[in-house]
PDB file of N, CA and C in Angstrom:
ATOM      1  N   UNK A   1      -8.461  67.833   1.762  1.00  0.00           N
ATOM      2  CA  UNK A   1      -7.873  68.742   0.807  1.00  0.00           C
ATOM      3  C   UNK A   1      -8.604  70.083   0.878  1.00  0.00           C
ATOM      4  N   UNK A   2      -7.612  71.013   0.914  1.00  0.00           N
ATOM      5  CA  UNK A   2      -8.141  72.438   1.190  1.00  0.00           C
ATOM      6  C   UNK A   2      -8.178  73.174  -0.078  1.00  0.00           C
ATOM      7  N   UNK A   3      -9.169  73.754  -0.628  1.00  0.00           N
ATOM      8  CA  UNK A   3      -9.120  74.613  -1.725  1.00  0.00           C
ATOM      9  C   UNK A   3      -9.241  76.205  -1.403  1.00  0.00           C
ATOM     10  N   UNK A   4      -8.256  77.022  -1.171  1.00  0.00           N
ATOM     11  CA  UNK A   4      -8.420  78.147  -1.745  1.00  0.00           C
ATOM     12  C   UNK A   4      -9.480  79.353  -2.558  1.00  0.00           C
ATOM     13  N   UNK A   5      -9.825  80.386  -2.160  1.00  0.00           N
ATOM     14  CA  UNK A   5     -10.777  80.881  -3.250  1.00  0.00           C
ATOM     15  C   UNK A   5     -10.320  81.072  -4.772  1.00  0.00           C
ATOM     16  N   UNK A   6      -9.239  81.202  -4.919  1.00  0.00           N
ATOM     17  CA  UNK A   6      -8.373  81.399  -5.823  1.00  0.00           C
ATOM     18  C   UNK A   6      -8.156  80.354  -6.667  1.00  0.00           C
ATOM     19  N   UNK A   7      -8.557  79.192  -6.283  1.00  0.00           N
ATOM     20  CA  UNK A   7      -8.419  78.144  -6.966  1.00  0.00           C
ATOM     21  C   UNK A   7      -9.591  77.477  -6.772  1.00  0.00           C
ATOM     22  N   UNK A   8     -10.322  77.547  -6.360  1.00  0.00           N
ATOM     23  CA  UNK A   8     -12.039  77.539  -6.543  1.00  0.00           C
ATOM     24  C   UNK A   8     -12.728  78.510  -7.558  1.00  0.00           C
ATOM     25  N   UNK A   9     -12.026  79.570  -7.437  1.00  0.00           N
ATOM     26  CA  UNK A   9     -12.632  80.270  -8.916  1.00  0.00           C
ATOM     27  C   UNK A   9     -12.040  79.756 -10.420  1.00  0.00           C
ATOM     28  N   UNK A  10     -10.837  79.728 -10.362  1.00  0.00           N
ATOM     29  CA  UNK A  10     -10.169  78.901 -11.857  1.00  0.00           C
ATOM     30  C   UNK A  10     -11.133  77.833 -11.675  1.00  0.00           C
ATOM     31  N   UNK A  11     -11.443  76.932 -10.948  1.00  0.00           N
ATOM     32  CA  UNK A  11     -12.070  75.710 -11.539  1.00  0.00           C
ATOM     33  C   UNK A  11     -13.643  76.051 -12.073  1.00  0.00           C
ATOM     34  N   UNK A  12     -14.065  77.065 -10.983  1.00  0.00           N
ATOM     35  CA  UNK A  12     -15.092  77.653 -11.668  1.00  0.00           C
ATOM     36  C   UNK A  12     -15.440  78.318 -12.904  1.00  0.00           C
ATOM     37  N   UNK A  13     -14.809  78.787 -13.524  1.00  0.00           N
ATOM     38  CA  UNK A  13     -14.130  79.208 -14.638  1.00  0.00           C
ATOM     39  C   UNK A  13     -14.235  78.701 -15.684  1.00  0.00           C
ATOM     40  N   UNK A  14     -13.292  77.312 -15.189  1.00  0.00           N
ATOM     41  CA  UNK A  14     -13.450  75.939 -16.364  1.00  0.00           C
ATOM     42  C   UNK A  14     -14.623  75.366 -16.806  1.00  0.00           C
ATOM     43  N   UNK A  15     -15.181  75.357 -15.496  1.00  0.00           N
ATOM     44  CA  UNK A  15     -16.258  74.933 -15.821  1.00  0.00           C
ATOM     45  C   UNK A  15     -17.531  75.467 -16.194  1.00  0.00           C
ATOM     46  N   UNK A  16     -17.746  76.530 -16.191  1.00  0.00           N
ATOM     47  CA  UNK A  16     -17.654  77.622 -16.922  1.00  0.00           C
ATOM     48  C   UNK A  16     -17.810  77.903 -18.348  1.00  0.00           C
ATOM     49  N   UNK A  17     -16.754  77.994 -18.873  1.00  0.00           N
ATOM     50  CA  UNK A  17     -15.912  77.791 -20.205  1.00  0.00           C
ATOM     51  C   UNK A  17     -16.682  76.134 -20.850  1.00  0.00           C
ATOM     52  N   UNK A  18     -16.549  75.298 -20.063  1.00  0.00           N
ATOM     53  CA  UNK A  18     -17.010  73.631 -20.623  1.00  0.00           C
ATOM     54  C   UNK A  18     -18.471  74.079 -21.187  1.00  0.00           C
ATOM     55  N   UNK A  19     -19.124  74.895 -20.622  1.00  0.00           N
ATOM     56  CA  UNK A  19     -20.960  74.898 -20.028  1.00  0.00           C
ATOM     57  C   UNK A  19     -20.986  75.943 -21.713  1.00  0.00           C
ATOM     58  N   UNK A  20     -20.123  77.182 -21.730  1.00  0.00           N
ATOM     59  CA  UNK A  20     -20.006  77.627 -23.090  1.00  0.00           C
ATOM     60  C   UNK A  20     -19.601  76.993 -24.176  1.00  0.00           C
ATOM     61  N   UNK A  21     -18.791  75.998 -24.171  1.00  0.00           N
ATOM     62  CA  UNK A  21     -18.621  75.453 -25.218  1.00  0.00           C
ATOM     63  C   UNK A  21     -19.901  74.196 -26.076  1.00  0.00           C
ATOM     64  N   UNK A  22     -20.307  73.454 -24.746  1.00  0.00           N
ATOM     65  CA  UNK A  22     -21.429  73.183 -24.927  1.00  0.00           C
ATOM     66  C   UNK A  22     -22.115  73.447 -25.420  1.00  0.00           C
ATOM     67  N   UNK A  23     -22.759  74.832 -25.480  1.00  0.00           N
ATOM     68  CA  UNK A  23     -23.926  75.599 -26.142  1.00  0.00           C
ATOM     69  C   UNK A  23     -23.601  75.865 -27.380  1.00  0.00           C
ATOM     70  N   UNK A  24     -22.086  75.588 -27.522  1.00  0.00           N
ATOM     71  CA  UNK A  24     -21.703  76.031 -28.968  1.00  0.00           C
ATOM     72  C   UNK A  24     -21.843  74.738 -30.220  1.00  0.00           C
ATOM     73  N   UNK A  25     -22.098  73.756 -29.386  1.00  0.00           N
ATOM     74  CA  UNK A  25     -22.325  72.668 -30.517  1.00  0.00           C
ATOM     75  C   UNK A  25     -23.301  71.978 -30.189  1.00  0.00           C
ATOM     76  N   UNK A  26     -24.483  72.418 -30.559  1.00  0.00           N
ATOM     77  CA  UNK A  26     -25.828  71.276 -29.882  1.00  0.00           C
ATOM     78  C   UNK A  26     -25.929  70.587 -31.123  1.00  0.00           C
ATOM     79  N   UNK A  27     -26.665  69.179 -30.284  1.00  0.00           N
ATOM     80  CA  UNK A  27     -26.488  68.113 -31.211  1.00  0.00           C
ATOM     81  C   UNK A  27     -27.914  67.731 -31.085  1.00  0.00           C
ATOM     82  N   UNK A  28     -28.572  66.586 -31.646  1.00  0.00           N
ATOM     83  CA  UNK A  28     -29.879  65.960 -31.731  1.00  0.00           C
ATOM     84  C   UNK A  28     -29.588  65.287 -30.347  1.00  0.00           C
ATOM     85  N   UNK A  29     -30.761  64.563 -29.708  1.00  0.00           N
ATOM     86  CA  UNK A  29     -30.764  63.795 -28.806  1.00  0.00           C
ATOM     87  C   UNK A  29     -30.212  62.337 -29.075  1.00  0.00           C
ATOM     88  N   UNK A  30     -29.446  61.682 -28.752  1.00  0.00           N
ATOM     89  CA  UNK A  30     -28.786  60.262 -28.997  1.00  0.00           C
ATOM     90  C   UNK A  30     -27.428  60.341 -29.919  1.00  0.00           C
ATOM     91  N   UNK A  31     -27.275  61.536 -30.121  1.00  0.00           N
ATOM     92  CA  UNK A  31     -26.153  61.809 -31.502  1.00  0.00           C
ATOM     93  C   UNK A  31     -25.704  63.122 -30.706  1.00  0.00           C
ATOM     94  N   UNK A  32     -25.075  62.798 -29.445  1.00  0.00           N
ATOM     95  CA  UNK A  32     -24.690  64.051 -28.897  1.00  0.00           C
ATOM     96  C   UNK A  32     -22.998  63.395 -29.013  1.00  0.00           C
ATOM     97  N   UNK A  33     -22.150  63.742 -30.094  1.00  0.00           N
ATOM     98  CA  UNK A  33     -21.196  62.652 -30.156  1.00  0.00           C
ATOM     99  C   UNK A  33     -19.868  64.079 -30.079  1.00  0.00           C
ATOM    100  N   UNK A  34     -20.337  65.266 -30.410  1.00  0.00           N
ATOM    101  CA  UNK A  34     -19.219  66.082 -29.846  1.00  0.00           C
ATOM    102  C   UNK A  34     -19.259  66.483 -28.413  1.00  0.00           C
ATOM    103  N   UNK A  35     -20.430  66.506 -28.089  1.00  0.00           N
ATOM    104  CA  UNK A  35     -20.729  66.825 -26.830  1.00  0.00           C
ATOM    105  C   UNK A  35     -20.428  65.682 -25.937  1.00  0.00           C
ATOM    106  N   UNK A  36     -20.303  64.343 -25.980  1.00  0.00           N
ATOM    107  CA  UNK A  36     -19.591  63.433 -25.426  1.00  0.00           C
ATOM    108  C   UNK A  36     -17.830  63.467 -25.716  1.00  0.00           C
ATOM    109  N   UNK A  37     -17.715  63.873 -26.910  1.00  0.00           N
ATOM    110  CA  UNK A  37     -15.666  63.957 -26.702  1.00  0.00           C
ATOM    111  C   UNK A  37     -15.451  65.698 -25.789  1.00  0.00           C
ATOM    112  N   UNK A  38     -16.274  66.307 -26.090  1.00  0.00           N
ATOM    113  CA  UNK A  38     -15.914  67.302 -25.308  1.00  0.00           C
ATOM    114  C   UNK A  38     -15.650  67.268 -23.574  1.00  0.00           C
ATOM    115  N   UNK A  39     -16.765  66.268 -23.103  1.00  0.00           N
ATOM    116  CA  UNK A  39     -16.803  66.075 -21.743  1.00  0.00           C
ATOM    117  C   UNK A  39     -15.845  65.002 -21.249  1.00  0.00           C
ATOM    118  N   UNK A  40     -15.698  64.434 -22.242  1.00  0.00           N
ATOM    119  CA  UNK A  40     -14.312  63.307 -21.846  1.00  0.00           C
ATOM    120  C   UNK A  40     -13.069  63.902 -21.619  1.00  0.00           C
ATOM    121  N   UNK A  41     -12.874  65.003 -22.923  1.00  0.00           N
ATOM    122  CA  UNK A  41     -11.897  65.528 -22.796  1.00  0.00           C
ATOM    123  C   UNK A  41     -11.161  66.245 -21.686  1.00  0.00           C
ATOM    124  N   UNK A  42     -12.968  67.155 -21.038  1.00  0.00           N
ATOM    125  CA  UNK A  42     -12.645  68.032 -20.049  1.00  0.00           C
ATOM    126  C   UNK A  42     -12.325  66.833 -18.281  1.00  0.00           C
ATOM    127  N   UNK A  43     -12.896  65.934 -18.584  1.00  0.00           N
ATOM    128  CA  UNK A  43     -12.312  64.769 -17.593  1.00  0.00           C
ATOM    129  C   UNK A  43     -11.049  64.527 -17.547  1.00  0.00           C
ATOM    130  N   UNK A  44     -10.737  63.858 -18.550  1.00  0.00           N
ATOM    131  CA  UNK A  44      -8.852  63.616 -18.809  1.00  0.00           C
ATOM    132  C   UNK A  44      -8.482  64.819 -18.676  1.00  0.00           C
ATOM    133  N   UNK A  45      -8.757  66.371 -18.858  1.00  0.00           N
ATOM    134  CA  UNK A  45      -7.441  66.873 -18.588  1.00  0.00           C
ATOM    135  C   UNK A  45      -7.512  67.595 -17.097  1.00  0.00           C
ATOM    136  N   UNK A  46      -9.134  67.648 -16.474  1.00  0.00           N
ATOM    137  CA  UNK A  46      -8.759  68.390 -15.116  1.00  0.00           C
ATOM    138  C   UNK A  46      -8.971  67.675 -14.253  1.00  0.00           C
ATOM    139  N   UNK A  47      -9.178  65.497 -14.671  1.00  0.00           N
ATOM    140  CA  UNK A  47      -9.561  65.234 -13.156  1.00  0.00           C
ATOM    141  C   UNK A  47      -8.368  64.199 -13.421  1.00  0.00           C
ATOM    142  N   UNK A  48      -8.509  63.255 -11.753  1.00  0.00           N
ATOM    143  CA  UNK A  48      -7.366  61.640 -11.978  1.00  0.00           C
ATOM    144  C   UNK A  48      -8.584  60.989 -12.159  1.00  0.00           C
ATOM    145  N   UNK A  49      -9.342  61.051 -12.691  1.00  0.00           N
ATOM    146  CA  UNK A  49     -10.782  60.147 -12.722  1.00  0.00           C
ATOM    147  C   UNK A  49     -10.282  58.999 -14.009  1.00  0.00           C
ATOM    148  N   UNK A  50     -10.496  58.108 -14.256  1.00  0.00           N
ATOM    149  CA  UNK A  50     -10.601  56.894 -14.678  1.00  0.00           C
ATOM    150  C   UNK A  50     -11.403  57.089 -16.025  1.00  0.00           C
ATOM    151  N   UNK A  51     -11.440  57.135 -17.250  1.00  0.00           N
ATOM    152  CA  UNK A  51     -12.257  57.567 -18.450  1.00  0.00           C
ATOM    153  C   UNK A  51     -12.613  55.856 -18.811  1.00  0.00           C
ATOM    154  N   UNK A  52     -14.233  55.569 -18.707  1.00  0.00           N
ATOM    155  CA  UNK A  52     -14.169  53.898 -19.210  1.00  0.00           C
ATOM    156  C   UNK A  52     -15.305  54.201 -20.600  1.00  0.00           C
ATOM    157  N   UNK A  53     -14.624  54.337 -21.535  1.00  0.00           N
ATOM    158  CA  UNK A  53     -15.747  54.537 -23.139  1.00  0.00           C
ATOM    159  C   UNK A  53     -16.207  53.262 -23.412  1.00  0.00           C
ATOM    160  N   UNK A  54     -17.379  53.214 -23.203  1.00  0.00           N
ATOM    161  CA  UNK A  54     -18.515  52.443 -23.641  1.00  0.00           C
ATOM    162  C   UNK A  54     -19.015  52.302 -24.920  1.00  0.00           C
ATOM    163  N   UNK A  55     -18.573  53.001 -25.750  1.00  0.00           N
ATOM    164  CA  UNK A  55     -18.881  53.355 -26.963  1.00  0.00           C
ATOM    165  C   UNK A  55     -19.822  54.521 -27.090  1.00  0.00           C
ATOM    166  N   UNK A  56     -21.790  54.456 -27.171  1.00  0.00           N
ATOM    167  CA  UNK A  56     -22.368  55.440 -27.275  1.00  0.00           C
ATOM    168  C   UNK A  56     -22.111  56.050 -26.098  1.00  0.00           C
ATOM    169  N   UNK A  57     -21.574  55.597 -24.937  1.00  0.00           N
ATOM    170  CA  UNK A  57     -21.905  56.153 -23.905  1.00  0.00           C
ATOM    171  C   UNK A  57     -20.579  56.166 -22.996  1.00  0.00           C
ATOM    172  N   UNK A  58     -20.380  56.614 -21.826  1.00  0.00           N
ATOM    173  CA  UNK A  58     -19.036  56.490 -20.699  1.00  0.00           C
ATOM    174  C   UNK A  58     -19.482  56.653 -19.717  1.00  0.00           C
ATOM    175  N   UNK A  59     -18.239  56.283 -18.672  1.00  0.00           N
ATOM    176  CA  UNK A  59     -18.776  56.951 -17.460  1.00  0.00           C
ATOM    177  C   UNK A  59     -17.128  56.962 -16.738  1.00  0.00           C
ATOM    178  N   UNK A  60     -17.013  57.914 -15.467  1.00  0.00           N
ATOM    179  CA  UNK A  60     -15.515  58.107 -15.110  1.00  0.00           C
ATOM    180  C   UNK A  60     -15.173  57.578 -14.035  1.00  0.00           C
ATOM    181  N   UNK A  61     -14.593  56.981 -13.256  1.00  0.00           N
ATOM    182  CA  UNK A  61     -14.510  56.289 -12.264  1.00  0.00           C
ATOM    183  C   UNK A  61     -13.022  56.801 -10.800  1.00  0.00           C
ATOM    184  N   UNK A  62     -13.563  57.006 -10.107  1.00  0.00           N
ATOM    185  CA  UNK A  62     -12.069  57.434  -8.918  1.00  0.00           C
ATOM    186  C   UNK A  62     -11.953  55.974  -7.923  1.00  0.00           C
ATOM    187  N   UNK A  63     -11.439  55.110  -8.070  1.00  0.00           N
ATOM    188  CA  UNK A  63     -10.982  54.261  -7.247  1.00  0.00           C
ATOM    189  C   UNK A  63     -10.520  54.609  -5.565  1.00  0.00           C
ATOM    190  N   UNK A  64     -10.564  53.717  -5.200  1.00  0.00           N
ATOM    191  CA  UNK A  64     -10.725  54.105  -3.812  1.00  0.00           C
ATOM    192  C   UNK A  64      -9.070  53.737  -3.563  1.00  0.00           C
ATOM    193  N   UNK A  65      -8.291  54.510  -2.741  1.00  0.00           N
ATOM    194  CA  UNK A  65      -6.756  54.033  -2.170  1.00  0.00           C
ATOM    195  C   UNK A  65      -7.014  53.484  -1.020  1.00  0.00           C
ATOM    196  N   UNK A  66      -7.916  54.307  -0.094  1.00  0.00           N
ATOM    197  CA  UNK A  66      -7.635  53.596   1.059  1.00  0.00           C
ATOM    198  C   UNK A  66      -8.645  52.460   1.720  1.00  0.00           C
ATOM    199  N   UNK A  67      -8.621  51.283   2.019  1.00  0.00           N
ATOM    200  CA  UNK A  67      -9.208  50.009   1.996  1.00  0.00           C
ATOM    201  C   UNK A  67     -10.325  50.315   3.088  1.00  0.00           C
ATOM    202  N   UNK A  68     -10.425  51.123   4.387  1.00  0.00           N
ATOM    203  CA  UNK A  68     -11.152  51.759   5.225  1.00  0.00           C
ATOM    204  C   UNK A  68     -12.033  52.770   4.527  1.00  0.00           C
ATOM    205  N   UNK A  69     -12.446  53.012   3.600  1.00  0.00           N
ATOM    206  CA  UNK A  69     -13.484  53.450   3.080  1.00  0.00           C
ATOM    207  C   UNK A  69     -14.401  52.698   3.084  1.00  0.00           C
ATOM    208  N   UNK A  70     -15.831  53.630   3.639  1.00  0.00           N
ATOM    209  CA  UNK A  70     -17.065  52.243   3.721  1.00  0.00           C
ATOM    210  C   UNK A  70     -17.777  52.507   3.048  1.00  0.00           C
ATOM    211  N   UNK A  71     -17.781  54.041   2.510  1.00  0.00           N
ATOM    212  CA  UNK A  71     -19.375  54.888   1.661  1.00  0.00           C
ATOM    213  C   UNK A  71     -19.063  54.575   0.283  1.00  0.00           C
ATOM    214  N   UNK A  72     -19.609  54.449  -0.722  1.00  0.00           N
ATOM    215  CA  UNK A  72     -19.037  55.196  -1.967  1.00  0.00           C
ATOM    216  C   UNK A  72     -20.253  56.445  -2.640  1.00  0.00           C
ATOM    217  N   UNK A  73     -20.062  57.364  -3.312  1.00  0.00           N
ATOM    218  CA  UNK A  73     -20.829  58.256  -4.108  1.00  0.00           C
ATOM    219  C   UNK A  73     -20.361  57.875  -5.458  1.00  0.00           C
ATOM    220  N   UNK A  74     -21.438  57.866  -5.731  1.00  0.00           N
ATOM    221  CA  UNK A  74     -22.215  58.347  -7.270  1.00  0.00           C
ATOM    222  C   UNK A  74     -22.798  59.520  -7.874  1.00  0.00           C
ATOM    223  N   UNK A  75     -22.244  60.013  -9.119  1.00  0.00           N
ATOM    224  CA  UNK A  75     -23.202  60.752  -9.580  1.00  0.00           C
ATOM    225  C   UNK A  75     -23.735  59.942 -10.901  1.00  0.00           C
ATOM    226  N   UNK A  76     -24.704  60.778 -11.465  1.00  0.00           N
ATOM    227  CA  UNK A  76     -25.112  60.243 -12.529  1.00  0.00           C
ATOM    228  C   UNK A  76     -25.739  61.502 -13.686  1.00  0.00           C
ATOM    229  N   UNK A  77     -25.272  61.709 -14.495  1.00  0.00           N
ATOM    230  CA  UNK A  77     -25.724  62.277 -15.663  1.00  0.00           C
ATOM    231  C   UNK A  77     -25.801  61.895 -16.851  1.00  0.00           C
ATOM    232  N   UNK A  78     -27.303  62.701 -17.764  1.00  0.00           N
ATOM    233  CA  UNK A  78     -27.277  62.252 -18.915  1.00  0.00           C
ATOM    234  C   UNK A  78     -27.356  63.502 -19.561  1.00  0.00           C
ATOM    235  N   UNK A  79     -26.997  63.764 -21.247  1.00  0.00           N
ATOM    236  CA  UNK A  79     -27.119  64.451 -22.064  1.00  0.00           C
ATOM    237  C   UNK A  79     -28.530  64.507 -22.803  1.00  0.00           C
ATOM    238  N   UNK A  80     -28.690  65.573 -22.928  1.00  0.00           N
ATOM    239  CA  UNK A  80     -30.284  65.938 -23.544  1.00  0.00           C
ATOM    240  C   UNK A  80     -30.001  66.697 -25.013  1.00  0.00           C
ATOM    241  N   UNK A  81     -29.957  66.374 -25.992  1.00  0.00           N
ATOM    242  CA  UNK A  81     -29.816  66.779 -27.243  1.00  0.00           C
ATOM    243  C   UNK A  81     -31.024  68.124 -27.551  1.00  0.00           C
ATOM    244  N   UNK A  82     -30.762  68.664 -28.682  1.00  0.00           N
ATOM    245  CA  UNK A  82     -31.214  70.017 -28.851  1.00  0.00           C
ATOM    246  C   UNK A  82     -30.418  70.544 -30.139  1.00  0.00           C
ATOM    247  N   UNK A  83     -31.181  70.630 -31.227  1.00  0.00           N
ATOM    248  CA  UNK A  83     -30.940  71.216 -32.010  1.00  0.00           C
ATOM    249  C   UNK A  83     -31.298  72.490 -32.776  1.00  0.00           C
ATOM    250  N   UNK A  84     -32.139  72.704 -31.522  1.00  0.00           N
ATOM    251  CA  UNK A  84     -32.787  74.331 -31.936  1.00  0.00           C
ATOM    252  C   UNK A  84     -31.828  75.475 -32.247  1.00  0.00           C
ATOM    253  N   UNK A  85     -32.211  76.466 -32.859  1.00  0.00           N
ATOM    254  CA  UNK A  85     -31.804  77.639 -32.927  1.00  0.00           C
ATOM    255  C   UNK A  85     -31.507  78.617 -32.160  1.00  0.00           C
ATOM    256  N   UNK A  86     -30.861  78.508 -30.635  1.00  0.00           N
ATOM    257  CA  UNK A  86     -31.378  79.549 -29.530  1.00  0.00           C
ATOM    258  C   UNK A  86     -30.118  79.739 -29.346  1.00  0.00           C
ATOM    259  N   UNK A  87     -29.954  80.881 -28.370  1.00  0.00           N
ATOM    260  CA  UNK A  87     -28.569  80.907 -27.773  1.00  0.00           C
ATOM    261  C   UNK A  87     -28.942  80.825 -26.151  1.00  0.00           C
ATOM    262  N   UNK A  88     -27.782  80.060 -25.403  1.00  0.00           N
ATOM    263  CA  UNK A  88     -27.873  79.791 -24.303  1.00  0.00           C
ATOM    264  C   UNK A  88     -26.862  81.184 -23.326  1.00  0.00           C
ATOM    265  N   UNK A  89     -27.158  81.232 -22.314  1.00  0.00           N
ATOM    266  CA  UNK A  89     -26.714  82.042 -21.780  1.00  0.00           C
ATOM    267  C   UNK A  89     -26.745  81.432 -20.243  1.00  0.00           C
TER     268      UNK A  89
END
């Protein structure tokens, strides 16, 4: 799949925009519970990724179509809470 600059920047953008919104609602560490619907959200609406809610926690999943796949990737992230007073930039 070929991406375009033009459509490498909109996604950049978005994501982007996700990274600002973020900063706009910091939460304590373990009680990051808008900051988890926010990132779900931004999953369901810009990927085909798989949303599996765990309750405190999730993770997103892309299934494989074609049976000749031998690798798989992982990422892995966690949320770091912060309730200070700062502004992020």
């Amino acid at each position: 799949m070929e991406i375009n600059n033009s459509e490498l920047q909109a996604i950049l953008d978005k994501i982007t925009q996700l990274r600002h919104e973020l900063h706009r609602i910091p939460e304590a560490s373990m009680k990051e519970y808008k900051t988890r619907q926010a990132i779900m959200a931004f999953i369901a609406d810009n990927t085909a990724l798989e949303i599996l809610d765990c309750g405190a926690w999730f993770y997103a999943v892309k299934k494989a179509n074609e049976p000749t796949w031998k690798e798989a990737i992982a990422f892995r992230a966690d949320m770091a809470g912060s309730e200070a007073d700062c502004v992020y930039h």
